[in-house]
Protein backbone atom coordinates (compact mmCIF):
# COMPACT_ATOMS: atom_id res chain seq x y z
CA UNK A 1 -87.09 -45.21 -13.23
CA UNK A 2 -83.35 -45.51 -12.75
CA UNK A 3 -81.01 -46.16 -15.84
CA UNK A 4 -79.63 -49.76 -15.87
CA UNK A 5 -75.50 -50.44 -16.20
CA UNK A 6 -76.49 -50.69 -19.53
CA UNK A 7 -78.17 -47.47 -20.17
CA UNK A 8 -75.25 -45.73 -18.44
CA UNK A 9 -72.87 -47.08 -20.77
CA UNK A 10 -74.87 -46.25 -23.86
CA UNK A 11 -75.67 -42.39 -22.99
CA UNK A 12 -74.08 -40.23 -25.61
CA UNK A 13 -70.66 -37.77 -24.60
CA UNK A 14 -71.62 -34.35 -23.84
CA UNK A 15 -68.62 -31.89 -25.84
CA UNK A 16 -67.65 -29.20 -23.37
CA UNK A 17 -65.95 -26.39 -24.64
CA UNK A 18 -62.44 -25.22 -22.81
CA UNK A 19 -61.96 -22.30 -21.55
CA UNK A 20 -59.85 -19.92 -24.04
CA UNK A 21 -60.04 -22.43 -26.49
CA UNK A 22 -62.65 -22.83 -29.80
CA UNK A 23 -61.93 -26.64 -29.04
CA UNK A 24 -63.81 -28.74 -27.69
CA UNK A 25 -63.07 -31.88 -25.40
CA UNK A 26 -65.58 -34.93 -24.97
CA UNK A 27 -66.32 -36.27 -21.64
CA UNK A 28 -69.24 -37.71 -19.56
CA UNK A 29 -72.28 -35.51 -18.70
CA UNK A 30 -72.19 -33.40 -15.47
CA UNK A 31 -68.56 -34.21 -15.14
CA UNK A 32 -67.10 -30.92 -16.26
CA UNK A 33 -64.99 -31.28 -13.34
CA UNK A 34 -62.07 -33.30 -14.65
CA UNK A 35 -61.57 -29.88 -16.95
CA UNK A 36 -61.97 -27.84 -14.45
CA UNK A 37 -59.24 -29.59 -11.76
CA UNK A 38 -57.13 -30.49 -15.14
CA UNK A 39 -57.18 -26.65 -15.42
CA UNK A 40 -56.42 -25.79 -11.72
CA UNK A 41 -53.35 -28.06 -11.43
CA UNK A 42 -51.91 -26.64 -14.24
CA UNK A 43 -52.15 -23.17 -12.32
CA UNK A 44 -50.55 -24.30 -9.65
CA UNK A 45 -47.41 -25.76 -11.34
CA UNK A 46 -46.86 -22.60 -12.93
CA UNK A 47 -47.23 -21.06 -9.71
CA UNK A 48 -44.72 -23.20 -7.85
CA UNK A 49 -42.52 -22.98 -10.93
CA UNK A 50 -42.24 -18.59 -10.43
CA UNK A 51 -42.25 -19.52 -6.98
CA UNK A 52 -38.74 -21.16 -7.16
CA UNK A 53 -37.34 -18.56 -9.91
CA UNK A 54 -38.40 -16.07 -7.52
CA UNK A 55 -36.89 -17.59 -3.66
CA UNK A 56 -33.52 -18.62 -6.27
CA UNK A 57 -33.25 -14.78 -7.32
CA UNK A 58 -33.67 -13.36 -3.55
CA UNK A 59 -31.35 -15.41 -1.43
CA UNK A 60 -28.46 -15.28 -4.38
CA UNK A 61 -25.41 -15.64 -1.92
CA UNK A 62 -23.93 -12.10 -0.87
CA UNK A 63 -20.11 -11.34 -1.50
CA UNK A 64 -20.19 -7.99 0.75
CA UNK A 65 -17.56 -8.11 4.12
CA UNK A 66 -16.55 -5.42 7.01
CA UNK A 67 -12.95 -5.60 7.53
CA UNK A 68 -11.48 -3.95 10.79
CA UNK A 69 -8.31 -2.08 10.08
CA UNK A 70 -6.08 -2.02 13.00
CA UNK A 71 -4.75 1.60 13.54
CA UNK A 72 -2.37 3.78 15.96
CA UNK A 73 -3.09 3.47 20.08
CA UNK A 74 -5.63 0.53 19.73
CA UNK A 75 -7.85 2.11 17.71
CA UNK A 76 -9.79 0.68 14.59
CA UNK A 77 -11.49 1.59 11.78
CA UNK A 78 -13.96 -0.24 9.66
CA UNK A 79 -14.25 -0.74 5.77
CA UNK A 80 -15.80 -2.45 3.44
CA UNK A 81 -19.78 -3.75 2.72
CA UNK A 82 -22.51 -4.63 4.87
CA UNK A 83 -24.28 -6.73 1.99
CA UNK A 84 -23.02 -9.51 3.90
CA UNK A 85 -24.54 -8.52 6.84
CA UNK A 86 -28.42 -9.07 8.19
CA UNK A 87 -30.75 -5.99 8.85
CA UNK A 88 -32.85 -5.93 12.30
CA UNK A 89 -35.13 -3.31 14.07
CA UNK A 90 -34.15 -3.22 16.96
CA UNK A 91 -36.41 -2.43 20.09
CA UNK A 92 -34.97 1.40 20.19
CA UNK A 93 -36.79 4.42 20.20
CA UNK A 94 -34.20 7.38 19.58
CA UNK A 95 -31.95 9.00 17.29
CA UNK A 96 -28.74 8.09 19.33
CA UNK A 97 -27.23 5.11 17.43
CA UNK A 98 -24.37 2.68 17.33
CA UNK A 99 -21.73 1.41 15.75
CA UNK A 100 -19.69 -1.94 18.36
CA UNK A 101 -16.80 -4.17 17.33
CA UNK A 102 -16.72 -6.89 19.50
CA UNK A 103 -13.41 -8.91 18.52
CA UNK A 104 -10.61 -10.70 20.09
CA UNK A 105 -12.63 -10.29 23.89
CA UNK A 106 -12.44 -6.72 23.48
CA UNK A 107 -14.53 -3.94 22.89
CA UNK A 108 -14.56 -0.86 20.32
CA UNK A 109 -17.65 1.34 20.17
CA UNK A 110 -18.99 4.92 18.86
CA UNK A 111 -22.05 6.67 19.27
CA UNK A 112 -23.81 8.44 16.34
CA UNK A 113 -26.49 11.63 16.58
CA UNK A 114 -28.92 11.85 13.99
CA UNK A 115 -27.19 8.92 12.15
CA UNK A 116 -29.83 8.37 9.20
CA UNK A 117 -30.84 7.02 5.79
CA UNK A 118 -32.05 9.59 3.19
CA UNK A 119 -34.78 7.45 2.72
CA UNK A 120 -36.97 4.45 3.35
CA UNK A 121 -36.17 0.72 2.84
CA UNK A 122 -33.56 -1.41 3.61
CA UNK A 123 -31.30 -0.34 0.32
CA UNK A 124 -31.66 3.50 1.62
CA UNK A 125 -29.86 1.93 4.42
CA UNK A 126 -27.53 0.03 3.02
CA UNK A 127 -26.34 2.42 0.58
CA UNK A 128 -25.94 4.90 3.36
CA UNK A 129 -24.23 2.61 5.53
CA UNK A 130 -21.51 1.52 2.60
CA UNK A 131 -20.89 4.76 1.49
CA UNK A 132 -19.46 5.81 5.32
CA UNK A 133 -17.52 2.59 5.62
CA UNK A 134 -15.49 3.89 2.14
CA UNK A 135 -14.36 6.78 4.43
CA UNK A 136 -14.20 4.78 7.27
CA UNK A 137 -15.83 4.31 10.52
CA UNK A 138 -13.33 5.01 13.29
CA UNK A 139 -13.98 3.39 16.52
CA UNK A 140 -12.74 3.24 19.71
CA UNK A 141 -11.39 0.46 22.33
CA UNK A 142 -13.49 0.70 25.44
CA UNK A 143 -12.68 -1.00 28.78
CA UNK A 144 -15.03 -2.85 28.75
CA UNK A 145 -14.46 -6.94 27.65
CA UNK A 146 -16.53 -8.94 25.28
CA UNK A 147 -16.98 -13.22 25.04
CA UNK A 148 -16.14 -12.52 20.97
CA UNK A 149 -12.89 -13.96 19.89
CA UNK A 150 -13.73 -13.55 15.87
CA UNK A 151 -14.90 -9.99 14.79
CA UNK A 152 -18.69 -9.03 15.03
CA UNK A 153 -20.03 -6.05 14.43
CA UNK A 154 -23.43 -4.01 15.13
CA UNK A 155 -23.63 -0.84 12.62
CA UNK A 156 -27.08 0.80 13.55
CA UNK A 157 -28.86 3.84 12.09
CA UNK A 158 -32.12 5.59 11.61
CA UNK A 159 -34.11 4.90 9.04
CA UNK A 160 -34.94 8.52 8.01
CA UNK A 161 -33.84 11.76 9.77
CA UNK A 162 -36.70 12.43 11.44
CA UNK A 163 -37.54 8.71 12.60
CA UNK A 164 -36.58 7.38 16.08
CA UNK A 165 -36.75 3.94 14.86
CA UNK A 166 -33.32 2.05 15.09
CA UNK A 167 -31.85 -0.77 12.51
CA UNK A 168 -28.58 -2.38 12.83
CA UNK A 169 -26.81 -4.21 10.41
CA UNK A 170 -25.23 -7.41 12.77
CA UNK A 171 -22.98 -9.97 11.86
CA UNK A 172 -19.12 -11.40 11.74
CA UNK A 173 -16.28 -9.21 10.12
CA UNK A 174 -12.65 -9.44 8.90
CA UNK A 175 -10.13 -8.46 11.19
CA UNK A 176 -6.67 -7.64 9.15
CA UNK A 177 -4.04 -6.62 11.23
CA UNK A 178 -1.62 -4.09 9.24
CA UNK A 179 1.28 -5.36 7.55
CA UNK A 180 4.59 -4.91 10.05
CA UNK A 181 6.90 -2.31 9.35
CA UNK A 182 9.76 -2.91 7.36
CA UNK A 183 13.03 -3.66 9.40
CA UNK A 184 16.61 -3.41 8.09
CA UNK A 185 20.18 -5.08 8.86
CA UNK A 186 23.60 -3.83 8.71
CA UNK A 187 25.56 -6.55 7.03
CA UNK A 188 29.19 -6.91 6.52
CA UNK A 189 30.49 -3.87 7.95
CA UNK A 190 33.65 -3.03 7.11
CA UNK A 191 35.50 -0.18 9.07
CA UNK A 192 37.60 2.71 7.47
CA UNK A 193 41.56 2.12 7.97
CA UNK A 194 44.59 3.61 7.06
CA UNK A 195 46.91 1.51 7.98
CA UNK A 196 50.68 3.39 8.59
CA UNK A 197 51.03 6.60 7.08
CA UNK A 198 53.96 8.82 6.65
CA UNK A 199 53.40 12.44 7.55
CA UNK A 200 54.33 14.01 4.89
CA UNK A 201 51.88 12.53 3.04
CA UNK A 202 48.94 12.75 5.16
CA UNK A 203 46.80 15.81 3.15
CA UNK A 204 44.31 14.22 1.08
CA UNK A 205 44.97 10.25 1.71
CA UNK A 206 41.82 8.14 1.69
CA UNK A 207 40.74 5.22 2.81
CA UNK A 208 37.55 3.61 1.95
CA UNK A 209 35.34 1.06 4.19
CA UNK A 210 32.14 -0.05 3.53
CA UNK A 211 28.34 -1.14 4.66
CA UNK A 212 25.79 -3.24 3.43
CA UNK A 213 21.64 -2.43 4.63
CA UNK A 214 19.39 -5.40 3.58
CA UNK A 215 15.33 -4.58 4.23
CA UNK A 216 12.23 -7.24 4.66
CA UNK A 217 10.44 -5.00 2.10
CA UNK A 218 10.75 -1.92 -0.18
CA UNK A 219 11.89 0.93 1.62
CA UNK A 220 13.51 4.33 1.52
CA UNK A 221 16.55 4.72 3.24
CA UNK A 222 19.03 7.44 3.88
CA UNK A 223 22.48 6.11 5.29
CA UNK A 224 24.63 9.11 6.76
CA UNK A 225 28.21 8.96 7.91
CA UNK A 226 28.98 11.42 10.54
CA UNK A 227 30.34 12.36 14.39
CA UNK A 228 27.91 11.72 17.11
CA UNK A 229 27.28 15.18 17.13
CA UNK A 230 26.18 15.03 12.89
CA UNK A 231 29.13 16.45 11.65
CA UNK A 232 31.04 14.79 8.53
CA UNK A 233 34.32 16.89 9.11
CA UNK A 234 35.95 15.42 12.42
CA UNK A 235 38.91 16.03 14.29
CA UNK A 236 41.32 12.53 14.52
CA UNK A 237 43.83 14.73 16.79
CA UNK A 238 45.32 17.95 16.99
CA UNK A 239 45.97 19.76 13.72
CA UNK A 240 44.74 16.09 12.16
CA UNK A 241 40.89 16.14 10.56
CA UNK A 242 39.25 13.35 8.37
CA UNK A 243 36.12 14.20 5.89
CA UNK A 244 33.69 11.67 5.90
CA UNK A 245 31.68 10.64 2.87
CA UNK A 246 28.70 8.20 2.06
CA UNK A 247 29.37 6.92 -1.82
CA UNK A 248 30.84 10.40 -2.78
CA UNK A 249 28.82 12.54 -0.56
CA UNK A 250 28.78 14.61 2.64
CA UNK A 251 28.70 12.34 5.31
CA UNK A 252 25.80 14.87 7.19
CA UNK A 253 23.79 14.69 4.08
CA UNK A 254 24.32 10.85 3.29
CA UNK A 255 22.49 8.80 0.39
CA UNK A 256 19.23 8.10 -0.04
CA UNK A 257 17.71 4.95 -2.33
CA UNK A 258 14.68 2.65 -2.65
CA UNK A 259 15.91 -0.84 -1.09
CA UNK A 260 13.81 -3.57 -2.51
CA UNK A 261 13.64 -5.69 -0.07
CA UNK A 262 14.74 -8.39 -1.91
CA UNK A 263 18.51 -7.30 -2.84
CA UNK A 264 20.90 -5.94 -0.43
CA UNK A 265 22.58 -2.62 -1.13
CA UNK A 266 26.09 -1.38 -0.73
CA UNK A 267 27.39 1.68 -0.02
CA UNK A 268 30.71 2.99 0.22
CA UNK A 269 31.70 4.70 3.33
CA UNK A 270 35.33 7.16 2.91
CA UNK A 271 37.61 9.41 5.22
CA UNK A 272 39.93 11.76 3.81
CA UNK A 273 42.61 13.19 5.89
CA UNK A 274 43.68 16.67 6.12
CA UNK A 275 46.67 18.42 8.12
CA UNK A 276 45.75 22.34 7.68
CA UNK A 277 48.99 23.42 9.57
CA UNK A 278 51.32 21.11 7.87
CA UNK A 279 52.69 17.78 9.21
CA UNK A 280 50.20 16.21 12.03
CA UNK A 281 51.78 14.66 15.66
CA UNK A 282 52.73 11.37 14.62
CA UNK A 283 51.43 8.69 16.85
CA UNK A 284 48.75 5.85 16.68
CA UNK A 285 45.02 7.29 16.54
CA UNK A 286 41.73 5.53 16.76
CA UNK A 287 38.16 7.88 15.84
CA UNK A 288 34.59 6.17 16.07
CA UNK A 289 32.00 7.73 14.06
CA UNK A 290 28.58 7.04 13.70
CA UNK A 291 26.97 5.04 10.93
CA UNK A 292 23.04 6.65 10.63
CA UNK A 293 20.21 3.87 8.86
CA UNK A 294 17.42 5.98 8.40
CA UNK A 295 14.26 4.87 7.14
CA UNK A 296 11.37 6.31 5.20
């Protein structure tokens, strides 16, 4: 005979014990079931909680770049970390490998034998990878053109030595072209004159002129004061010679300082006449010599 509303209502609670627990929980006969999916719902929010810890910890945002250094005769070399980068197999089957700059709709390229990881995983490669680019990967310009304005890059390698399977790590770079050399101006020049001398008194006058060598950025320079052929004792006329000096020495040998860049420098240029066979031909006489800005 079936149970009335009434009977239902007035059937005593079953206590089911929970799982892990000396507790017990009261709930209608046979219906164990609101434990059990109480139970399984609680798994799964602690599931999808590790779930997110887990994606947050393994797409933390990488800091890692390759930066193309710009070199002599078009050549480049690349630097830096391929953390930035992404990792792909590539459909290869040898142990000839790449390494392409594609950048400013040019090309630079090098091939690699035997280019490999010491060991499986993607790390293995990285580390490998990184630890060439702190020498420096040289590369090439080819003929050939490229579509690629901004820098890309394709760094592949083996995964092992004795694998023929081919990884690249792909993806855009920083292209720094090298700082331009410093440049330097003569400024104010003022020229070496003696105005009228007398002839007897000739031996050992000086006159003094000067120059002023202002740099875009710290530099050595040498200034020397000489002849076009490098000598500092010249010949004004006959049995008349001038020695010619950069702030107190040689002319040949010059001076040498650090120019800042940022503060001009000054340097005293001299002649000092001497007449080795006594009085000199009088007369009006002109010399050019050469003022020498060398830089280091």
């Amino acid at each position: 005979m079936m149970a009335s509303s009434q009977d239902r209502v007035r059937r005593p609670a079953v206590a089911t014990p929970l799982k892990g627990s000396s507790k017990s929980k009261k709930s209608d006969a046979g219906k164990s079931f609101t434990i059990k999916n109480s139970e399984e719902f609680g798994m799964c929010k602690r599931y999808l909680r590790w779930a997110i810890v887990f994606m947050g910890m393994s797409v933390s945002p990488s800091h890692g770049s390759v930066e193309v250094v710009h070199v002599a005769a078009g050549s480049v070399v690349l630097r830096g970390d391929v953390s930035g980068l992404q990792l792909v197999k590539r459909n290869l089957w040898t142990q000839t490998t790449y390494t392409n700059l594609y950048m400013d709709k040019s090309y630079w390229s090098r091939t690699q034998n035997r280019w490999a990881a010491g060991g499986f995983g993607a790390p293995a490669m990285r580390d490998f990878v990184n630890n060439a680019l702190a020498v420096g990967i040289p590369l090439a310009k080819m003929n050939e053109s490229s579509n690629d304005v901004t820098a890309r890059v394709e760094i592949c390698l083996n995964q092992t030595i004795n694998s023929l399977d081919v990884y690249c790590f792909q993806g855009s770079a920083t292209s720094t072209h090298p700082d331009p050399s410093p440049s330097c101006s003569v400024q104010d020049p003022r020229d070496v004159s003696f105005g009228t001398v007398e002839a007897s008194d000739v031996s050992g006058r000086r006159a003094n002129g000067s120059i002023t060598v202002k740099c875009t950025k710290p530099t050595t320079v040498t200034i020397r004061f000489t002849s076009r052929s490098g000598q500092d004792l010249v010949t004004l006329a006959e049995g008349l010679n001038a020695k010619l000096r950069v702030s107190e020495k040689d002319g040949s040998v010059g001076t040498t300082y650090l120019n800042s860049g940022a503060v001009p420098n000054f340097s005293i240029l001299s002649a000092t006449l001497s007449s080795p066979n006594g009085a000199p031909k009088t007369g009006a006489f002109n010399y050019t010599a050469v003022v020498r800005v060398e830089l280091h």
